[in-house]
Protein backbone atom coordinates (compact mmCIF):
# COMPACT_ATOMS: atom_id res chain seq x y z
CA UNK A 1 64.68 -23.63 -4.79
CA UNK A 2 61.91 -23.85 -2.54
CA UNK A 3 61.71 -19.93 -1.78
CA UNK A 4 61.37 -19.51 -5.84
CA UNK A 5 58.72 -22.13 -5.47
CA UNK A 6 56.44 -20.22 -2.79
CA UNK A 7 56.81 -16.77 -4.21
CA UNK A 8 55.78 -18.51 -8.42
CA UNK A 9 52.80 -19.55 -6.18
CA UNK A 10 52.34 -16.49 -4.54
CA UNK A 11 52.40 -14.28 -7.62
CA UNK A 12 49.86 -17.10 -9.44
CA UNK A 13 47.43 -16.44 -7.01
CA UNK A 14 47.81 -12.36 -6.90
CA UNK A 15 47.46 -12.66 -10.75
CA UNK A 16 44.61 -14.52 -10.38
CA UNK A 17 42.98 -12.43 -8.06
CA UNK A 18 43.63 -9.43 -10.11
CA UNK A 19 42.03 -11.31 -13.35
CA UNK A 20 39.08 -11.80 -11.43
CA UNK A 21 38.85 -8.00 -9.82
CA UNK A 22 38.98 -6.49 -13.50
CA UNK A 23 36.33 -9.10 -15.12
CA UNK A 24 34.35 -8.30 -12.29
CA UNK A 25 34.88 -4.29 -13.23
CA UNK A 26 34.58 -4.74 -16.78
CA UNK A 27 30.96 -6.80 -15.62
CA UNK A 28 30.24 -4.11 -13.70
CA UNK A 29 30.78 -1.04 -15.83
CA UNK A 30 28.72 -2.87 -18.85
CA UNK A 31 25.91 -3.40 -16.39
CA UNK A 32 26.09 0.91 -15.30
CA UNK A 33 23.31 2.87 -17.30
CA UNK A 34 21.78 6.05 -16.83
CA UNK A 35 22.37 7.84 -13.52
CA UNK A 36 19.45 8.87 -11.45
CA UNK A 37 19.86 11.04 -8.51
CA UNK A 38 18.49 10.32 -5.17
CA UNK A 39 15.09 11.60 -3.81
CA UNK A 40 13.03 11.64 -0.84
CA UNK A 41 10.20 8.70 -0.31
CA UNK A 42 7.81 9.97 2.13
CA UNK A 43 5.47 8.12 4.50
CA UNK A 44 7.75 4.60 3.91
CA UNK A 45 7.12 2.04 6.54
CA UNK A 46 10.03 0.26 7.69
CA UNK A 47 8.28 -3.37 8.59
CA UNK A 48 9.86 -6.69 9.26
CA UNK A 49 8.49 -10.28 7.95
CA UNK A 50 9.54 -13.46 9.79
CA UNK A 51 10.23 -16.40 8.05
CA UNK A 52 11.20 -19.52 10.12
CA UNK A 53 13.06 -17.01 12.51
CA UNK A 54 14.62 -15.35 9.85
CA UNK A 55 13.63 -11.61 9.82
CA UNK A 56 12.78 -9.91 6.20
CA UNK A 57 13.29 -5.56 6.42
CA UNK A 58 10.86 -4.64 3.86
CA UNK A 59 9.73 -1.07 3.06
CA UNK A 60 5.92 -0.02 2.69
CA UNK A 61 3.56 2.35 1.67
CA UNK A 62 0.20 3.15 -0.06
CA UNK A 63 -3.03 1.46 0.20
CA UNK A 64 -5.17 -0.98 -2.33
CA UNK A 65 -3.95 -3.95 -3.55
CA UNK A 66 -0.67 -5.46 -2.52
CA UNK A 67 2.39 -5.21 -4.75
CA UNK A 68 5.64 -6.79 -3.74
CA UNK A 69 9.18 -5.80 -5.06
CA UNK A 70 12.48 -7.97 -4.97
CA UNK A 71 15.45 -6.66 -5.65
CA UNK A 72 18.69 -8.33 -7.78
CA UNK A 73 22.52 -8.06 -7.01
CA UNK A 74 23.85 -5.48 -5.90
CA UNK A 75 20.88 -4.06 -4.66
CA UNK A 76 18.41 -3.21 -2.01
CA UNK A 77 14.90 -2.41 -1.21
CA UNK A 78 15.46 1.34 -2.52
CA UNK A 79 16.56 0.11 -6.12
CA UNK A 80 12.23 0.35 -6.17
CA UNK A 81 11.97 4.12 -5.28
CA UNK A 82 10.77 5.42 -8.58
CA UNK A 83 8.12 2.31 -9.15
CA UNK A 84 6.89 3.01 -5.15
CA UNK A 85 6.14 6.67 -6.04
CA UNK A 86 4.51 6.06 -9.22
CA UNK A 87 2.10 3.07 -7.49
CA UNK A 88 1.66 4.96 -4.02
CA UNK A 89 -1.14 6.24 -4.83
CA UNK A 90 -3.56 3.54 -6.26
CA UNK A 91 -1.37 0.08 -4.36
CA UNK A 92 0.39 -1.15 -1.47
CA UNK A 93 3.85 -1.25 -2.60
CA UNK A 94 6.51 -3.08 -0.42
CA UNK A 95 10.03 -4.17 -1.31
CA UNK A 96 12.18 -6.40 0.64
CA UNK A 97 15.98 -6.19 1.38
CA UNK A 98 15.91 -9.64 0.61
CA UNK A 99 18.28 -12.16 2.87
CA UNK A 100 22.01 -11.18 3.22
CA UNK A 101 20.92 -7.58 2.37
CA UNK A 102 21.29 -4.33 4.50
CA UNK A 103 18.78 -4.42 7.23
CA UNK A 104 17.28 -8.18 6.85
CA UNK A 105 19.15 -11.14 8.49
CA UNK A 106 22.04 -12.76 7.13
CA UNK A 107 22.24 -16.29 7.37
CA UNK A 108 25.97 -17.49 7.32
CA UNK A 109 25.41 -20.92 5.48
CA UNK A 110 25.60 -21.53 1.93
CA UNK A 111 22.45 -23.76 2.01
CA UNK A 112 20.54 -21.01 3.74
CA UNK A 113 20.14 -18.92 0.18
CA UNK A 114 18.51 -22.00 -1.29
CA UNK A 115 15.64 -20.51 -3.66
CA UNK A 116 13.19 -22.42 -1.85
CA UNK A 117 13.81 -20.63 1.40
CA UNK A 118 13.93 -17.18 -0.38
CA UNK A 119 10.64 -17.70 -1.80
CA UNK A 120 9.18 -18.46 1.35
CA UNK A 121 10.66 -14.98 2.44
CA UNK A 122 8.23 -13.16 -0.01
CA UNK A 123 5.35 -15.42 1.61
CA UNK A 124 6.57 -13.82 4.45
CA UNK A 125 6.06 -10.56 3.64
CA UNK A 126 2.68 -11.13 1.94
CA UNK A 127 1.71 -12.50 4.79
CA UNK A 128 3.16 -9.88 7.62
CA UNK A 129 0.83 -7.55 5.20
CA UNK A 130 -2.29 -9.02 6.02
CA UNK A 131 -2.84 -10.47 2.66
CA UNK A 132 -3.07 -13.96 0.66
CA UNK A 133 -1.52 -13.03 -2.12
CA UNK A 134 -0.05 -9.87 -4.41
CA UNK A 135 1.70 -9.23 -7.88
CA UNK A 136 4.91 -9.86 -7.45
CA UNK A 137 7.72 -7.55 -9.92
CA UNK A 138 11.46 -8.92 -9.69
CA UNK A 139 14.42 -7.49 -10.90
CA UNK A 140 17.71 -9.63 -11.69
CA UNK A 141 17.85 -12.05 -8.64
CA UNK A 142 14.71 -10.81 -7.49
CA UNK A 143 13.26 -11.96 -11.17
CA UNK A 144 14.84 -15.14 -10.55
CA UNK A 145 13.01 -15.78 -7.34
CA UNK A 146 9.70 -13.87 -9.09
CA UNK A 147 9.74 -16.50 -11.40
CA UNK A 148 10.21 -19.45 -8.89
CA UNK A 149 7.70 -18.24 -6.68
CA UNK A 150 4.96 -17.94 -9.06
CA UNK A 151 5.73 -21.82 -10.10
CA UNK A 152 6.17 -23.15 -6.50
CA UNK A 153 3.11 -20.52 -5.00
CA UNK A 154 0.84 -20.19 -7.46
CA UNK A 155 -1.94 -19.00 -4.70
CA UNK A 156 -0.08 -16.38 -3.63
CA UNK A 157 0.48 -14.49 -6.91
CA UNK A 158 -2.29 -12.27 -8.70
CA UNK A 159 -0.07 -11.24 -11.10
CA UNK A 160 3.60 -11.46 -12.27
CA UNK A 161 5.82 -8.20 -13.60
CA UNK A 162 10.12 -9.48 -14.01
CA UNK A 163 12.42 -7.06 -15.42
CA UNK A 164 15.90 -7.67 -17.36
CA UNK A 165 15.53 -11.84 -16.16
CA UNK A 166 14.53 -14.13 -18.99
CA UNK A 167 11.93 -16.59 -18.22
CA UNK A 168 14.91 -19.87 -16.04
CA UNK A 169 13.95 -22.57 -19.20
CA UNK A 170 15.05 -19.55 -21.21
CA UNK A 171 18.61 -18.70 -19.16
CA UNK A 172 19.20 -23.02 -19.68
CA UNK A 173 18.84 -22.44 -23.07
CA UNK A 174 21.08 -20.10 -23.55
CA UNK A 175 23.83 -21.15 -21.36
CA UNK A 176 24.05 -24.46 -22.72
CA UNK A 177 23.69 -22.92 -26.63
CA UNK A 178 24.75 -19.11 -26.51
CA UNK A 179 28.25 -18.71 -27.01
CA UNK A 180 27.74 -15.14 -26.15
CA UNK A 181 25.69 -15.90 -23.01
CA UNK A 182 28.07 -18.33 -21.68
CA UNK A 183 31.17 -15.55 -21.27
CA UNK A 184 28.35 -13.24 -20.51
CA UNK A 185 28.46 -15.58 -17.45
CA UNK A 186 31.78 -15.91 -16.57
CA UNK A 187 31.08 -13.56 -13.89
CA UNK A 188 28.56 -16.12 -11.98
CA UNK A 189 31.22 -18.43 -12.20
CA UNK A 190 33.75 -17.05 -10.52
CA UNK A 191 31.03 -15.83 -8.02
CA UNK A 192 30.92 -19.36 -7.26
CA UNK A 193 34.68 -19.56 -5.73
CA UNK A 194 34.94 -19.97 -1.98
CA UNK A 195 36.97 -16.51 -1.55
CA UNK A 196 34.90 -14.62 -4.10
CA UNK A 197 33.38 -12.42 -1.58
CA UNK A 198 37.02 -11.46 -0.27
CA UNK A 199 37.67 -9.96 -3.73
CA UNK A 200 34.57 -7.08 -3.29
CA UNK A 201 33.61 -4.03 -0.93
CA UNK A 202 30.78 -2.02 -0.37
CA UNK A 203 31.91 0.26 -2.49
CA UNK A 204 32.94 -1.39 -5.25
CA UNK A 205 29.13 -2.57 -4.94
CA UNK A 206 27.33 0.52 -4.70
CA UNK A 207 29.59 1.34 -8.17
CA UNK A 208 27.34 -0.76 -9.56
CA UNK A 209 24.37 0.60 -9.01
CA UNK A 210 24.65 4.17 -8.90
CA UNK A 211 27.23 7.57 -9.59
CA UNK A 212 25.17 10.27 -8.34
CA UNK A 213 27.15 10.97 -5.16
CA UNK A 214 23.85 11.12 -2.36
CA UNK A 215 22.92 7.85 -4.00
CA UNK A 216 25.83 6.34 -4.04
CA UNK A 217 26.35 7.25 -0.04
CA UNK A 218 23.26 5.41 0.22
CA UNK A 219 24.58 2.12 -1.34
CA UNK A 220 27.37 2.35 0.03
CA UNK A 221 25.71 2.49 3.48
CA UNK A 222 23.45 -0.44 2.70
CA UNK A 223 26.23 -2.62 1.43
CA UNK A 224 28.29 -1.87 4.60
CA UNK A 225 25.38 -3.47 6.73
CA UNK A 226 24.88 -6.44 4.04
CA UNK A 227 26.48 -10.13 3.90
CA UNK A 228 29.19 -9.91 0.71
CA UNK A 229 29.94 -13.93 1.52
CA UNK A 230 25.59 -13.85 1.68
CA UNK A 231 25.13 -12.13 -1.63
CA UNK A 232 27.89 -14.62 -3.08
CA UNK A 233 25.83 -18.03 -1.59
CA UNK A 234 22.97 -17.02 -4.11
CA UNK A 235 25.10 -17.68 -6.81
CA UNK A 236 27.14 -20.54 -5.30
CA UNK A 237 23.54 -22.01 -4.04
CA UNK A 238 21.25 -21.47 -7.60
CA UNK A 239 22.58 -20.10 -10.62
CA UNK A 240 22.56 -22.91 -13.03
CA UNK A 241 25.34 -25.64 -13.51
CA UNK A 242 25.10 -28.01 -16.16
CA UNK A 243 23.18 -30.11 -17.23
CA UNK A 244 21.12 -27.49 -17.99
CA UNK A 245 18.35 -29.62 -18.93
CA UNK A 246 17.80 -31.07 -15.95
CA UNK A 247 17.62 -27.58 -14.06
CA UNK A 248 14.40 -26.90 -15.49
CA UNK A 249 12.95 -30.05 -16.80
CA UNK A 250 9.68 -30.28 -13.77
CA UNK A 251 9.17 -26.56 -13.77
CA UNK A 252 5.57 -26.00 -14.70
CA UNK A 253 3.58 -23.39 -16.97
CA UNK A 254 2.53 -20.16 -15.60
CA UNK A 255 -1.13 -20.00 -14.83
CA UNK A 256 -1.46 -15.81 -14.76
CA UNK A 257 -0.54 -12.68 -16.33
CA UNK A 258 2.98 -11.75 -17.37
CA UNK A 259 4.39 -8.82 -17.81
CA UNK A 260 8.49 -8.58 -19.07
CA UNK A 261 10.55 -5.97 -19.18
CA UNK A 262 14.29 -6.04 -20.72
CA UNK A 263 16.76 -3.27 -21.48
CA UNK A 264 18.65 -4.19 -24.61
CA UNK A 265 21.75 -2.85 -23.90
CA UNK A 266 22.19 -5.26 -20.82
CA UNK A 267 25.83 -7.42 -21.46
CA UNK A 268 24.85 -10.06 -18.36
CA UNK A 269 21.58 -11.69 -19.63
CA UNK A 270 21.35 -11.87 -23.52
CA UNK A 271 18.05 -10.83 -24.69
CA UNK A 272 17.59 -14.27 -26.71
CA UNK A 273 17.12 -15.79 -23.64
CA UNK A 274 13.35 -14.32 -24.48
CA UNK A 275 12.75 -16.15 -27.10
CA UNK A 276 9.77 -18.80 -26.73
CA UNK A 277 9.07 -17.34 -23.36
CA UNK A 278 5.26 -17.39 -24.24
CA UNK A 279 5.32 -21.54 -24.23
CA UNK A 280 5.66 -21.53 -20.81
CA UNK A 281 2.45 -18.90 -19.83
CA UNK A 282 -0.38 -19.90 -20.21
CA UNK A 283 -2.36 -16.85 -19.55
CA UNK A 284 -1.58 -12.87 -21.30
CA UNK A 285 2.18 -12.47 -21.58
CA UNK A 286 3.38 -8.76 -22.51
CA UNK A 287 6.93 -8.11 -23.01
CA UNK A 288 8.55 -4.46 -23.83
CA UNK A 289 11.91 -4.09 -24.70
CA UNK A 290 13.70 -1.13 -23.74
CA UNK A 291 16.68 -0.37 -26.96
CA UNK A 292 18.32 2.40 -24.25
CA UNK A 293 18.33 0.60 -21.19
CA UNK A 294 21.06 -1.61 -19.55
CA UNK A 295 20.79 -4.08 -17.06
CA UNK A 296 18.74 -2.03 -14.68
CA UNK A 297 16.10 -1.26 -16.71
CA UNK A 298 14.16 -0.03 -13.94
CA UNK A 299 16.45 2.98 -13.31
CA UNK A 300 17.66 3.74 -16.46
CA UNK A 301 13.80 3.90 -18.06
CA UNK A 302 12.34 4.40 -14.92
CA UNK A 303 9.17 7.13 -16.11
CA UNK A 304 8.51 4.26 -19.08
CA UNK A 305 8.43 1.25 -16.28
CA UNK A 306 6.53 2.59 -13.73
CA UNK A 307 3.64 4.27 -15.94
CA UNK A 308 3.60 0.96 -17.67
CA UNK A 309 3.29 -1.19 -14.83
CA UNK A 310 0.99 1.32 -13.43
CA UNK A 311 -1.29 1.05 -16.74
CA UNK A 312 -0.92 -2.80 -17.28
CA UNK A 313 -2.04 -3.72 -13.57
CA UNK A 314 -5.04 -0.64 -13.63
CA UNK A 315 -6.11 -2.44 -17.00
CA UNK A 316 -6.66 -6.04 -14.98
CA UNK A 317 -8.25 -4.58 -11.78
């Protein structure tokens, strides 16, 4: 009958939707790794960049040379906190809410999260700085763009620092020949549904990130002022789609200093995707993996990040 009819298609669809909520969870909780609590950052400056008319929060302090941070997903420019207090001191640190994200603009249209416009957002922010170009250190999506950025703006980067991203010839790879990677990934794909932003809140977000409960307030803050259907559009806009191949084939070497950091224990990106990364630098590549750390390698080894950045950029002054 046609009642039956509409309510076997209306329990497909809740079944499917659940599916998706506990991959997402079961993503989530294999990306969670140590717990830091929140602490105070004194003297930040709360800036804006302007990129095309699109406005770029960032948050700044310090003085000496210019270091830029870009966060991942689920994330925002206080995923940096621990690096910005360890580089205060000796550089300018300042790390975006990159588009979509809590207080920077959030573009409705899928096309608007293309990478080339979100790499013209950090030129942005060098630029409202007063500079011509900085490191730049990435983190997930923000290693993503970190990478793209160097390639596309090789005048604007001194230096390049990307933590728990693999090198984008080495994601291909593994996507088109890691069986492991590629359900590591299913994720991304169902990111890429139209209604895949309907299925998350700002607190399922903030889960991601942090447990400590003054932390977690702040996430959950953040993610309440952010675009869910704009942090979606970076997927649906740039992760990779077959052929892999082609994705990558006209991306040139990199011309200066790398720096790589992965935690070992992260489920999303499988460390092989570091293999052969050092074909594709052509100046000093360092990489440190992390055995304890997950995903957010940054936060769960923060002390052994920031002291190494700190050494490995005092060491090429």
């Amino acid at each position: 009958m046609p009642i039956q009819g509409e309510e076997f298609v209306m329990k497909k669809r809740i079944a499917r939707r659940l599916v998706i909520r506990m991959i997402i969870v079961v993503w989530a909780i294999s990306l969670i790794g140590a717990v830091i609590p929140v602490f105070a950052l004194d003297g930040v400056e709360h800036k804006y960049a302007d990129n095309n008319g699109v406005k770029i929060h960032y948050a700044a302090l310090g003085k000496g040379p210019l270091v830029v941070f870009i966060h991942g997903f689920p994330d925002f420019w206080y995923s940096w906190r621990h690096q910005m207090q360890g580089l205060k001191d000796n550089f300018r640190v300042a790390a975006l809410d990159t588009r979509g994200y809590n207080k920077s603009d959030q573009p409705e249209k899928q096309e608007d999260y293309d990478m080339s416009l979100l790499v013209q957002d950090v030129a942005a922010v060098i630029q409202a700085e007063g500079e011509e170009k900085a490191t730049i250190v990435g983190h997930d999506w923000g290693g993503m763009i970190a990478w793209q950025f160097v390639m596309a703006m090789p005048q604007m980067a001194e230096k390049l620092i990307v933590i728990n991203l693999p090198h984008p010839k080495g994601l291909a790879r593994e996507l088109a020949n890691n069986p492991e990677q590629q359900a590591n990934s299913q994720y991304a794909r169902l990111f890429h549904l139209p209604n895949s932003h309907k299925l998350l809140n700002a607190k399922i977000l903030a889960q991601f990130v942090a447990k400590d409960p003054k932390t977690l307030a702040k996430y959950i803050e953040a993610f309440e002022n952010s675009s869910i259907n704009g942090m979606m559009n970076y997927y649906r806009q740039n992760y990779p789609q077959e052929p892999f191949e082609n994705v990558t084939a006209k991306m040139p070497n990199i011309t200066i200093p790398v720096l790589q950091f992965h935690g070992l224990l992260d489920k999303a990106l499988h460390s092989d995707g570091l293999n052969n990364t050092w074909e594709w630098i052509d100046s000093d590549y360092t990489l440190v993996t992390i055995p304890n750390a997950n995903h957010w390698a940054h936060h769960d080894a923060a002390e052994l990040v920031t002291d190494t950045i700190k050494w490995w950029l005092k060491m090429r002054q």
